[in-house]
C-alpha atoms as a PDB file:
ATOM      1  CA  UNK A   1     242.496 134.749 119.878  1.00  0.00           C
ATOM      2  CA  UNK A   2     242.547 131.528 117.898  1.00  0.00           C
ATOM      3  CA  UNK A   3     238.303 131.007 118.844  1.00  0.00           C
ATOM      4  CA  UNK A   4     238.495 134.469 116.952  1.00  0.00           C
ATOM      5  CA  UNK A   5     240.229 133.717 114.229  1.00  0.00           C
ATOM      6  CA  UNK A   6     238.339 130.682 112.817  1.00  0.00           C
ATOM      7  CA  UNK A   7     235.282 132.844 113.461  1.00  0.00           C
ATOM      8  CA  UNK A   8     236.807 135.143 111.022  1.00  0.00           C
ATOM      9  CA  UNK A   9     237.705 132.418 108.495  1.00  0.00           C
ATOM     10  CA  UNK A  10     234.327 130.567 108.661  1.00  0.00           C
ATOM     11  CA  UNK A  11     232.748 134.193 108.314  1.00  0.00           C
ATOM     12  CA  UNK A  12     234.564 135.025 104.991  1.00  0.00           C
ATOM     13  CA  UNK A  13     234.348 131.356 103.694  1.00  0.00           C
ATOM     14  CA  UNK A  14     230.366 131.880 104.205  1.00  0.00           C
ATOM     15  CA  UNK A  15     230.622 135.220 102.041  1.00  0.00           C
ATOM     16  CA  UNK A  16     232.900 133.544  99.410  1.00  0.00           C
ATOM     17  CA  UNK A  17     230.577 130.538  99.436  1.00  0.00           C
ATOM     18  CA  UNK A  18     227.206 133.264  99.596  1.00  0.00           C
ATOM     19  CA  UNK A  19     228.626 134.786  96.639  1.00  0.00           C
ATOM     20  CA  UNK A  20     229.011 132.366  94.236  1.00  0.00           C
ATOM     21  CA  UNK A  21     225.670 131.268  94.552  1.00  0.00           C
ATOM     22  CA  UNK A  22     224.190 134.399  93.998  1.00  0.00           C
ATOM     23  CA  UNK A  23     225.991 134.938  91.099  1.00  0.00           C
ATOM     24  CA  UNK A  24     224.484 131.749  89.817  1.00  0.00           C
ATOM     25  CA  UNK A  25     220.993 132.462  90.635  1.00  0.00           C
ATOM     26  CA  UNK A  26     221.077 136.264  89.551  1.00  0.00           C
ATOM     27  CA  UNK A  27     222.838 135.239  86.272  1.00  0.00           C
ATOM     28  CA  UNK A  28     220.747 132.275  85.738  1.00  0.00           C
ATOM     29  CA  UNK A  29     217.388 133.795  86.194  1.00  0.00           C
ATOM     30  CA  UNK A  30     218.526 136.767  84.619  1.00  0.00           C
ATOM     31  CA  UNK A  31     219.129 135.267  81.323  1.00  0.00           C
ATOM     32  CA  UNK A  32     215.836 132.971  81.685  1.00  0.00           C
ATOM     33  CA  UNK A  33     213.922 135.963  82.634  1.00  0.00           C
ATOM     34  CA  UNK A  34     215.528 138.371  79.978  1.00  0.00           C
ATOM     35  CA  UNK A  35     216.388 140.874  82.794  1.00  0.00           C
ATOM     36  CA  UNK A  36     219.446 143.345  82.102  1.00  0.00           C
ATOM     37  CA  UNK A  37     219.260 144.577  85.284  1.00  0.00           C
ATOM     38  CA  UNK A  38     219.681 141.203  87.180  1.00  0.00           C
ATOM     39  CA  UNK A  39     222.471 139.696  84.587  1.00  0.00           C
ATOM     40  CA  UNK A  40     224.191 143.617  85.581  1.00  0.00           C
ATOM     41  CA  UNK A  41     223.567 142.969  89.296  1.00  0.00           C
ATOM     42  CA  UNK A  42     225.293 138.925  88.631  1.00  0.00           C
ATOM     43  CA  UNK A  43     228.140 140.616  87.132  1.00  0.00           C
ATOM     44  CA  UNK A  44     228.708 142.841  89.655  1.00  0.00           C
ATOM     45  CA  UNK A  45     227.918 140.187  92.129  1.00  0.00           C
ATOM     46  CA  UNK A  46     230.841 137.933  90.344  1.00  0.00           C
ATOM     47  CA  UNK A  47     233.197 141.239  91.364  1.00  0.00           C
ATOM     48  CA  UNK A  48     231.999 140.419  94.353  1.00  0.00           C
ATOM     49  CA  UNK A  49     233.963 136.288  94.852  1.00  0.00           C
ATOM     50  CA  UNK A  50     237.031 138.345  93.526  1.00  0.00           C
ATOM     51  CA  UNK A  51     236.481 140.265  96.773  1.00  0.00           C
ATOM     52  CA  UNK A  52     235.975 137.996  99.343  1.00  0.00           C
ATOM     53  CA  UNK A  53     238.690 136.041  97.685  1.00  0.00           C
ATOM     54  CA  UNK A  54     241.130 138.690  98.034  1.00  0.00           C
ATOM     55  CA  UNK A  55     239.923 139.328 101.617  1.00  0.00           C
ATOM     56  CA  UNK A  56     240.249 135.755 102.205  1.00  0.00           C
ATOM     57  CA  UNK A  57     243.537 135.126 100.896  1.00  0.00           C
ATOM     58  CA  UNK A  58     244.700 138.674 103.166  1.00  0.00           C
ATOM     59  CA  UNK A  59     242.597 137.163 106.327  1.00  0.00           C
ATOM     60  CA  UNK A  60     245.309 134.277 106.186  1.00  0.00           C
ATOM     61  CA  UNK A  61     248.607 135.485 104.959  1.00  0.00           C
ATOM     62  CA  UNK A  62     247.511 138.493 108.417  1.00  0.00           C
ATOM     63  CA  UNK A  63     247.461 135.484 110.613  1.00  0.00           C
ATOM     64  CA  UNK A  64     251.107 134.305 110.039  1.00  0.00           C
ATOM     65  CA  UNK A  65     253.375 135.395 113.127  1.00  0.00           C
ATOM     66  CA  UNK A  66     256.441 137.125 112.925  1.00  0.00           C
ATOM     67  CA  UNK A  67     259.022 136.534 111.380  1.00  0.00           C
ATOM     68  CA  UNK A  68     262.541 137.347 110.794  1.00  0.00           C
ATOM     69  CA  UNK A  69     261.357 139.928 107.272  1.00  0.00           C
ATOM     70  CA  UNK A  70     258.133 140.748 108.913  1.00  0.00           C
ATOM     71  CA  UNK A  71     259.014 141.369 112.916  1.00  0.00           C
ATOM     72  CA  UNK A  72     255.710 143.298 113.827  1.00  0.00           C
ATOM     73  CA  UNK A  73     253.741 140.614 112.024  1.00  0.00           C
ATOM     74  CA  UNK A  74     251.594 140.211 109.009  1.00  0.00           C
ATOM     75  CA  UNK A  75     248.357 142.400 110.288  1.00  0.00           C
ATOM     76  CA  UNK A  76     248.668 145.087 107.099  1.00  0.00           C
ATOM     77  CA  UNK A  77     247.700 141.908 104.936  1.00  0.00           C
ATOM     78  CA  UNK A  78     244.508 142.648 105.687  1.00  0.00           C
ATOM     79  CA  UNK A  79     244.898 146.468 105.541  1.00  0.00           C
ATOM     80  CA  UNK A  80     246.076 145.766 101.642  1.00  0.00           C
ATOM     81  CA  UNK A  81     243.062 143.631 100.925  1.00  0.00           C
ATOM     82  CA  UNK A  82     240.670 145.660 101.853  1.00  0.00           C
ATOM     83  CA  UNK A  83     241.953 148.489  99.873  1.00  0.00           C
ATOM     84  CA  UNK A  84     241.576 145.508  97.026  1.00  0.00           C
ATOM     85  CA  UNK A  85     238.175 145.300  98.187  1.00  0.00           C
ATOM     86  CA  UNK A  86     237.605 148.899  97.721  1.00  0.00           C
ATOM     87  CA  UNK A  87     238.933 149.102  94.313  1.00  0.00           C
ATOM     88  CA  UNK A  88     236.633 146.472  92.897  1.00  0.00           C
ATOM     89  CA  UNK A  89     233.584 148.627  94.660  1.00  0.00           C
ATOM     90  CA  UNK A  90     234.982 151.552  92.785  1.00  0.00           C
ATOM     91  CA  UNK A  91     234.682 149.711  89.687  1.00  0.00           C
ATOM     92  CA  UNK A  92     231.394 148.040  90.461  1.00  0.00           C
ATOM     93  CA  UNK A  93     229.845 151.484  90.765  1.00  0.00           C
ATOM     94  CA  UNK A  94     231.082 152.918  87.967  1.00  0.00           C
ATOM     95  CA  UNK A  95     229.899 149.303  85.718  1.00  0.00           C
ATOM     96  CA  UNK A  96     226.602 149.784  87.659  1.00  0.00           C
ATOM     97  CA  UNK A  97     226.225 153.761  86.600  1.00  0.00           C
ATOM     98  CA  UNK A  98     227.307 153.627  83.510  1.00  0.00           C
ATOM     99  CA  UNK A  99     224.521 150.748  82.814  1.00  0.00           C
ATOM    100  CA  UNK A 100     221.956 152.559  84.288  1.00  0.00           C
ATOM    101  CA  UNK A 101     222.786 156.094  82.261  1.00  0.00           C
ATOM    102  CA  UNK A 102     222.898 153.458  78.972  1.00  0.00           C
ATOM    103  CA  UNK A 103     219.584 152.176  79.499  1.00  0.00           C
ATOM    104  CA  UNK A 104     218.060 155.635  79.288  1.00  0.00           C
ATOM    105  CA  UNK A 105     218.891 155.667  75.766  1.00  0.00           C
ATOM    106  CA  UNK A 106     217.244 151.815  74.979  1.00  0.00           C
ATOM    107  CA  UNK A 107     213.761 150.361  74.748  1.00  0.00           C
ATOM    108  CA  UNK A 108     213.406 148.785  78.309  1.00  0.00           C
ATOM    109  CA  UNK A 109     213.433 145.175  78.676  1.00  0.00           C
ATOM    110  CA  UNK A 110     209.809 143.109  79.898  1.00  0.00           C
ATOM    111  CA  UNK A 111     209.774 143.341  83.766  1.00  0.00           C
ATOM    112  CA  UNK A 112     209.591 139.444  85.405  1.00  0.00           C
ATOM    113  CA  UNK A 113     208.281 138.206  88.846  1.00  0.00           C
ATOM    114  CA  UNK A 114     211.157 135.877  88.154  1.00  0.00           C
ATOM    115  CA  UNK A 115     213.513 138.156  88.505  1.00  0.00           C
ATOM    116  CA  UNK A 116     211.797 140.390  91.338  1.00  0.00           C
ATOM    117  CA  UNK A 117     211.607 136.718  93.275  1.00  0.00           C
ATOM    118  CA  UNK A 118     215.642 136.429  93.102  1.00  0.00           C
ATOM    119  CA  UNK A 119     216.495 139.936  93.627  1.00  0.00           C
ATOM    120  CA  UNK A 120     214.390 139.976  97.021  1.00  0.00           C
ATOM    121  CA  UNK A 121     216.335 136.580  97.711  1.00  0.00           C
ATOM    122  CA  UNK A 122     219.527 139.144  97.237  1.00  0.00           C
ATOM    123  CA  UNK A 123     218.348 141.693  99.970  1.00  0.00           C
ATOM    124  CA  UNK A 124     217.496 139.330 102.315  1.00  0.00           C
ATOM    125  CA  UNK A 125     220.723 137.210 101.546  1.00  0.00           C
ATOM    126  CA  UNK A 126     223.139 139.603 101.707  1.00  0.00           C
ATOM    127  CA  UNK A 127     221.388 141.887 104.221  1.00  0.00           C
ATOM    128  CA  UNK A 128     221.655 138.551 106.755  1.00  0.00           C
ATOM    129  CA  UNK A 129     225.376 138.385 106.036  1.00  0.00           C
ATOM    130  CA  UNK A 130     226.258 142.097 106.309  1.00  0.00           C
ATOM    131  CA  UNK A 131     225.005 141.873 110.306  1.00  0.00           C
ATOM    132  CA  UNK A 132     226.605 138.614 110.393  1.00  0.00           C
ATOM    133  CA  UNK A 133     229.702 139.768 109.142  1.00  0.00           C
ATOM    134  CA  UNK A 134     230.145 143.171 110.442  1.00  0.00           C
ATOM    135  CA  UNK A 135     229.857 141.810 114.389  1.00  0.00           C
ATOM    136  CA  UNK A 136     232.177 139.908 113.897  1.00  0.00           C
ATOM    137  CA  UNK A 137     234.500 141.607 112.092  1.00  0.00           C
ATOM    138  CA  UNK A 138     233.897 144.769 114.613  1.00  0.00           C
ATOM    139  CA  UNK A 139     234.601 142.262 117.885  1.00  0.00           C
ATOM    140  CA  UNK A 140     238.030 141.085 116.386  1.00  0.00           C
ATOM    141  CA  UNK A 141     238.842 144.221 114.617  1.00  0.00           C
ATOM    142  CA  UNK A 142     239.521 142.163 111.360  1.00  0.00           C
ATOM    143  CA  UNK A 143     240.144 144.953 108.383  1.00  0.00           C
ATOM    144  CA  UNK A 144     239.436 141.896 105.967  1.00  0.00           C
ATOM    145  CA  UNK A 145     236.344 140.670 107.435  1.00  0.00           C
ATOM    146  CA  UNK A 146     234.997 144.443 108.060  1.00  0.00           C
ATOM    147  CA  UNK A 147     235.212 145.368 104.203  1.00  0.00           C
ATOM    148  CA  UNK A 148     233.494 142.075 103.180  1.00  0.00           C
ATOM    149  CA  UNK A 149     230.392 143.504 105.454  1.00  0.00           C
ATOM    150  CA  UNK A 150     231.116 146.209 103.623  1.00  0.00           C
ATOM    151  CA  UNK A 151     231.123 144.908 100.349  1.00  0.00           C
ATOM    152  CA  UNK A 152     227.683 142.844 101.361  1.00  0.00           C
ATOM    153  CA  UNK A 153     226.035 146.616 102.140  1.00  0.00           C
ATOM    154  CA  UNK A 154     227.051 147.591  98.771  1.00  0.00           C
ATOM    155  CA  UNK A 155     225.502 144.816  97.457  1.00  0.00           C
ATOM    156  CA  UNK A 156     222.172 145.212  99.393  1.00  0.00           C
ATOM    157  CA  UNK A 157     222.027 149.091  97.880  1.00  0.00           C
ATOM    158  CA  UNK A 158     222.411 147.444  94.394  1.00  0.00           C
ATOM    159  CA  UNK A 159     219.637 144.752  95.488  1.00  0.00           C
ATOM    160  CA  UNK A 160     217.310 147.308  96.633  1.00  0.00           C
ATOM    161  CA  UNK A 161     217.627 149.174  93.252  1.00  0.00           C
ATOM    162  CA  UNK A 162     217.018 145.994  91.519  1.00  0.00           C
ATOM    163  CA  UNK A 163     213.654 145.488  93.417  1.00  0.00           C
ATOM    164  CA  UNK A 164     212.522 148.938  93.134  1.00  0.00           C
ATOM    165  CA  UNK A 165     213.414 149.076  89.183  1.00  0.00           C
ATOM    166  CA  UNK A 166     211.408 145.891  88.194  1.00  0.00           C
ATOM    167  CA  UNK A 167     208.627 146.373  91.125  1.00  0.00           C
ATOM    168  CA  UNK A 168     208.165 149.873  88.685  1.00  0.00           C
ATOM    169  CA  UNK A 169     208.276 148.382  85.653  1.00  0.00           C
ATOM    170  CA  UNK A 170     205.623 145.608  86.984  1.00  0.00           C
ATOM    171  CA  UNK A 171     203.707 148.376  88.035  1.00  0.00           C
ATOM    172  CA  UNK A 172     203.861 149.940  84.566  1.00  0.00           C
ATOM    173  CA  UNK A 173     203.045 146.801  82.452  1.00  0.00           C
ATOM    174  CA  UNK A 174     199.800 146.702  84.650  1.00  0.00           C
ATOM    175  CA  UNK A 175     198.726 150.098  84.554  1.00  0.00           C
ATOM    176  CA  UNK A 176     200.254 150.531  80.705  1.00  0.00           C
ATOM    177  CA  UNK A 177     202.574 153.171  82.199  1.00  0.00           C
ATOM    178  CA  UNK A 178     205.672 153.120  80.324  1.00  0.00           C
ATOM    179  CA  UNK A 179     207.689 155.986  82.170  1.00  0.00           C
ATOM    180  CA  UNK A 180     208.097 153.403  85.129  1.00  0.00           C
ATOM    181  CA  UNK A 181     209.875 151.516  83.005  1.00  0.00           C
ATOM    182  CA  UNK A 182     212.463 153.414  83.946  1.00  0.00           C
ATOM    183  CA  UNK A 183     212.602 153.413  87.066  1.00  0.00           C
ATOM    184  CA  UNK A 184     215.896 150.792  87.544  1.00  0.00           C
ATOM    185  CA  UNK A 185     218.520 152.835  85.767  1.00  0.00           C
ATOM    186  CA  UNK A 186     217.478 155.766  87.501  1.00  0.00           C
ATOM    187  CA  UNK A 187     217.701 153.896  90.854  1.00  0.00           C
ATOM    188  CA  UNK A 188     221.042 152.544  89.350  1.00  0.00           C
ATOM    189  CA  UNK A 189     222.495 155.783  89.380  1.00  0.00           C
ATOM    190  CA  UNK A 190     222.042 156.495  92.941  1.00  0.00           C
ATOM    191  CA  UNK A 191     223.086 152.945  94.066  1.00  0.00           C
ATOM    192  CA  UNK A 192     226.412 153.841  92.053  1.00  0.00           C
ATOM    193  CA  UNK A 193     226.770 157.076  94.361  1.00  0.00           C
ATOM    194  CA  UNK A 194     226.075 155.108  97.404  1.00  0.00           C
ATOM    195  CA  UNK A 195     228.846 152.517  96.391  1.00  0.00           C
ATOM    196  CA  UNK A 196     230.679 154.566  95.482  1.00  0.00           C
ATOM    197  CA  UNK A 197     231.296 156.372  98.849  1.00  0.00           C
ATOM    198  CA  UNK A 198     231.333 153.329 100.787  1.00  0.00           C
ATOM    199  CA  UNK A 199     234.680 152.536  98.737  1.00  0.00           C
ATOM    200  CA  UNK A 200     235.778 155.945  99.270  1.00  0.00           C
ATOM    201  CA  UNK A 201     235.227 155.353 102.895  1.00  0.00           C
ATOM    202  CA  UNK A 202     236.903 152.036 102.903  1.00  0.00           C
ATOM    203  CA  UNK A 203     240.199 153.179 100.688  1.00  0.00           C
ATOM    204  CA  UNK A 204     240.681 156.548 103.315  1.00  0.00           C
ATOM    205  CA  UNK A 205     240.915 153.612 105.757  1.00  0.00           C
ATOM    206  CA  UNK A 206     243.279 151.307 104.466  1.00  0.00           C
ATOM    207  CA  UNK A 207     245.606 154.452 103.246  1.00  0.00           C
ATOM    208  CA  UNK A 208     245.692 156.120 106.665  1.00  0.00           C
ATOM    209  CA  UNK A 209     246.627 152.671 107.976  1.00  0.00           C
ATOM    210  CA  UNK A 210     249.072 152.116 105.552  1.00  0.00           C
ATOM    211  CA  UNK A 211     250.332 155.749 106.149  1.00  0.00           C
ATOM    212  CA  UNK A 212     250.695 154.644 110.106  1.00  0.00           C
ATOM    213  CA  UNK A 213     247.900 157.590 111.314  1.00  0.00           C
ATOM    214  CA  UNK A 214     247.837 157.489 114.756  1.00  0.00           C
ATOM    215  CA  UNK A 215     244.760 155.484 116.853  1.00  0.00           C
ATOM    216  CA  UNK A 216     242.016 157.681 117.906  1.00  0.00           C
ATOM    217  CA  UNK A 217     242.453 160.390 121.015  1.00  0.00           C
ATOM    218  CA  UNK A 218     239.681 158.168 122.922  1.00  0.00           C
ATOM    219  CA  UNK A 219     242.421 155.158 122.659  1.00  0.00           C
ATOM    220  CA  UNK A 220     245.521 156.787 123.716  1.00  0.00           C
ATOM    221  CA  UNK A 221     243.744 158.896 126.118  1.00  0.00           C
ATOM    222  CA  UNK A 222     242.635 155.151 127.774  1.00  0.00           C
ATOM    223  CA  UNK A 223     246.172 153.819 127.746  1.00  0.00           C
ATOM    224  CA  UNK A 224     247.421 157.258 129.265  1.00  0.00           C
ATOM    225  CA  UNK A 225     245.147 156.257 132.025  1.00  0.00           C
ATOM    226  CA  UNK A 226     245.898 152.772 132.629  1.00  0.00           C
ATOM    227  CA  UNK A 227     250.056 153.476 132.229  1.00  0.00           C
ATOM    228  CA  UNK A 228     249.825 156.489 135.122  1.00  0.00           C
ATOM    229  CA  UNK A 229     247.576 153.596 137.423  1.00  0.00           C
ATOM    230  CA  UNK A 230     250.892 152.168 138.290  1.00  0.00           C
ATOM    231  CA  UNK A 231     252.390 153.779 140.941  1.00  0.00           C
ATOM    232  CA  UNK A 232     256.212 153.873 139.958  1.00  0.00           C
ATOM    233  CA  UNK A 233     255.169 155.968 136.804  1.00  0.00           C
ATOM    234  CA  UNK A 234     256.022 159.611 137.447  1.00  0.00           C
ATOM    235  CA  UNK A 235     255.513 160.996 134.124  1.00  0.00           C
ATOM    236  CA  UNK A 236     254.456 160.077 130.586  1.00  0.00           C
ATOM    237  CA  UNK A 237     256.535 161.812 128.531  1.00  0.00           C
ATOM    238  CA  UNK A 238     255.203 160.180 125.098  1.00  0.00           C
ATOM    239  CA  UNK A 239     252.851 157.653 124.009  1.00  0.00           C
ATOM    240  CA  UNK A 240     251.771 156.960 120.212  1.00  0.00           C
ATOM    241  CA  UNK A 241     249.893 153.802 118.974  1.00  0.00           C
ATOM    242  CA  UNK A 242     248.898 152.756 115.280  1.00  0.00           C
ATOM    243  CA  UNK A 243     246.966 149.993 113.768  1.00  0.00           C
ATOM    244  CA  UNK A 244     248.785 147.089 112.638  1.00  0.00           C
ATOM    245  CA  UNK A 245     246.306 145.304 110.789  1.00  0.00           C
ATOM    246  CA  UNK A 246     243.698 143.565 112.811  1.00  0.00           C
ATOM    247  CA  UNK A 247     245.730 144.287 115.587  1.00  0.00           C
ATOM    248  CA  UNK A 248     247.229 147.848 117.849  1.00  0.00           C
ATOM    249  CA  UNK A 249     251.046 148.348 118.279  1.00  0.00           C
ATOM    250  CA  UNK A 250     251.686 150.899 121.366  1.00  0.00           C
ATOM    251  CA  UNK A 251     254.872 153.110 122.337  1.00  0.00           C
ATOM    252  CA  UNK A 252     255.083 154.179 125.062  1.00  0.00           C
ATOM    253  CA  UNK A 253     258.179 156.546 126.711  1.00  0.00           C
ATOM    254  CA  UNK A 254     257.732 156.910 131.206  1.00  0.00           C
ATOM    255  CA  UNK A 255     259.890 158.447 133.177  1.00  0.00           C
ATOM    256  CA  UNK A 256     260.427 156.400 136.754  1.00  0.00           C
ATOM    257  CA  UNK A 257     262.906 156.991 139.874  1.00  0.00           C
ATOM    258  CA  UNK A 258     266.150 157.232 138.723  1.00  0.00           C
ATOM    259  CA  UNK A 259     267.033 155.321 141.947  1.00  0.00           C
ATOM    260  CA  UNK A 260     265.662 152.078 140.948  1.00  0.00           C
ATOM    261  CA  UNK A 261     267.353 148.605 139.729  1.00  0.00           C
ATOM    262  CA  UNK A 262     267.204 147.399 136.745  1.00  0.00           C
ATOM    263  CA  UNK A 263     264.888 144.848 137.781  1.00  0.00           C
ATOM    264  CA  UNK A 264     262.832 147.065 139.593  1.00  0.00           C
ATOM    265  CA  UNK A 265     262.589 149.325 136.099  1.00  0.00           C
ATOM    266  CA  UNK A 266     261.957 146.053 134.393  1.00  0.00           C
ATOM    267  CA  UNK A 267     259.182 144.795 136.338  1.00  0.00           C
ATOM    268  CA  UNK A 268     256.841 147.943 135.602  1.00  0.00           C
ATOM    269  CA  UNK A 269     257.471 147.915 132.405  1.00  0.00           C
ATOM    270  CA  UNK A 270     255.904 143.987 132.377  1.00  0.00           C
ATOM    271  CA  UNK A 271     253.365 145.512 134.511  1.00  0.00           C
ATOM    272  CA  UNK A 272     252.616 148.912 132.197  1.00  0.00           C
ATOM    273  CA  UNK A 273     252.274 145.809 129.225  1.00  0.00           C
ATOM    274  CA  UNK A 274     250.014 143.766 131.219  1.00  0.00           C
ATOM    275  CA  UNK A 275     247.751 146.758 132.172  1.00  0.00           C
ATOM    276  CA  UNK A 276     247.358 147.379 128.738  1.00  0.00           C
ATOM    277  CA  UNK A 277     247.127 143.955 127.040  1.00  0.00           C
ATOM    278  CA  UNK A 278     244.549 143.247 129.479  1.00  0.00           C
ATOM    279  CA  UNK A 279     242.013 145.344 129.384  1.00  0.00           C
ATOM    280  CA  UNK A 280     242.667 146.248 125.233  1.00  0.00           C
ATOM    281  CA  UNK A 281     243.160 142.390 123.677  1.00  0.00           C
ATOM    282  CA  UNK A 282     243.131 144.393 120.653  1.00  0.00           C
ATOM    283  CA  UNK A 283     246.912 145.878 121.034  1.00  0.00           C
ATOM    284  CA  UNK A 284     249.593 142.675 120.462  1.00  0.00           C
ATOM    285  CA  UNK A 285     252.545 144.670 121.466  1.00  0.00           C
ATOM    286  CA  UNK A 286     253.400 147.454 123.818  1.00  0.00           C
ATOM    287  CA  UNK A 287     256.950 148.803 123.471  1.00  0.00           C
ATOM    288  CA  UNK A 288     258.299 150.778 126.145  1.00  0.00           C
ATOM    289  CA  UNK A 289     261.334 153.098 126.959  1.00  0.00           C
ATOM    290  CA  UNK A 290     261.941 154.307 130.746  1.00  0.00           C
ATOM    291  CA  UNK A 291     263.731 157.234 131.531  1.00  0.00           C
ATOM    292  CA  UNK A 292     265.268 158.229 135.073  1.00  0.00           C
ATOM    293  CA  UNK A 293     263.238 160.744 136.864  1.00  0.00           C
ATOM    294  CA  UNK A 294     264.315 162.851 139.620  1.00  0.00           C
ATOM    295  CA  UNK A 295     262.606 164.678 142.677  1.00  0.00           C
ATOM    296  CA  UNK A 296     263.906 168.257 142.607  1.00  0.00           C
ATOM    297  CA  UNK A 297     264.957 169.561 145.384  1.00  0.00           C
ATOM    298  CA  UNK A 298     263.989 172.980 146.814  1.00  0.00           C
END
């Protein structure tokens, strides 16, 4: 788990780290280059550190064991900034819409190779640190790390739109078509739609979470199957399991021979946990209760 971890951490410090600079070079060579649509993609991009920040700063206060206030752990830190995460989306798409709907109504600004040149740098970039960041935040099942990715997609849609709305208005200048001028806000608008449902997407996530919605029927139907593998186990008379976090907590109620020690009753329990935790290193904790079954008799 700990190998995991610090892939986690360097991950997000990469994206933090990512970030900044891009900000720098879209802002930069959006003011030399006199492109609004670049300086609006460096803004949004500076929403963007705020993000990984708060991801960040969730990433390590999830990572703290339990304690004596927290005894199941600190996993929903991560839950909470990723629904962070998703709120700054929200707002990114709604800054990026209403900018392109704006420009509609203005003279559009020269188109720059310049600025093409850094917003190509973007798609690449951020493209590169989306697949980076999503396989790893899928194999460790890291909330925090996960909406980063997702935050990096969102920024690749915006990216995209920036290419395609000053690759038109090149293509105007040089054939003296003005209409494909504008072409970026009009792309804008559908990059805010696509944002915007990738935060929509993210926020269900964190609230159901947060709300304690069960795991999926694939999961428990899995740890149905590996509790009834031991032999002692006569019935399952309930089993739940919710997301914690970056971790799975499991419940888990069997009935076994009312005839058997204490011992006896305690030793498949350690081996129901050990079936589990095995084969899923994504659960942490497995809590079971054992009730006394009896054979009827005829």
């Amino acid at each position: 788990m700990t190998g995991g971890n610090n892939a986690s951490m360097i991950a997000v410090w990469i994206s933090l780290l990512s970030n900044v600079a891009l900000t720098v070079l879209k802002l930069v060579v959006g003011v030399l280059a006199g492109s609004q649509v670049l300086i609006a993609d460096g803004v949004h991009n500076a929403g963007d550190v705020i993000a990984t920040a708060a991801a960040l700063s969730a990433m390590r206060i999830s990572k703290r064991p339990a304690d004596d206030d927290h005894p199941y752990g600190h996993g929903k830190a991560e839950v909470l900034g990723s629904g962070i995460v998703a709120i700054i989306l929200v707002l990114a798409a709604l800054y990026i819409g209403y900018h392109a709907v704006l420009a509609f109504f203005h003279e559009p600004g020269q188109a720059s190779v310049l600025a093409l040149g850094a917003a190509l740098v973007s798609v690449f970039w951020k493209q590169a640190l989306y697949v980076y960041t999503i396989r790893i935040g899928r194999k460790e099942n890291s909330k925090g790390l996960i909406a980063t990715a997702y935050d990096h997609l969102a920024d690749v849609y915006a990216s995209i739109a920036a290419v395609i709305g000053i690759g038109l208005a090149l293509i105007g200048d040089y054939y003296g078509i003005h209409l494909l001028a504008y072409g970026d806000p009009a792309a804008g608008i559908i990059v805010s739609i696509l944002v915007m449902k990738l935060a929509w997407h993210m926020a269900q996530e964190a609230i159901d979470i947060l709300m304690e919605k069960t795991v999926s029927e694939e999961k428990l139907s899995e740890y149905r199957s590996l509790v009834t593998s031991i032999p002692q186990v006569k019935r399952i008379d309930r089993i739940r399991a919710r997301e914690h976090g970056h971790y799975i907590l499991v419940d888990v109620r069997v009935s076994i021979p009312g005839e058997l020690s204490i011992q006896q009753g305690h030793d498949i329990s350690r081996s129901i946990k050990k079936a589990i935790m095995e084969r899923h290193r994504e659960v942490d904790e497995v809590l079971i209760h054992l009730n006394p079954w009896y054979k009827k008799s005829l």
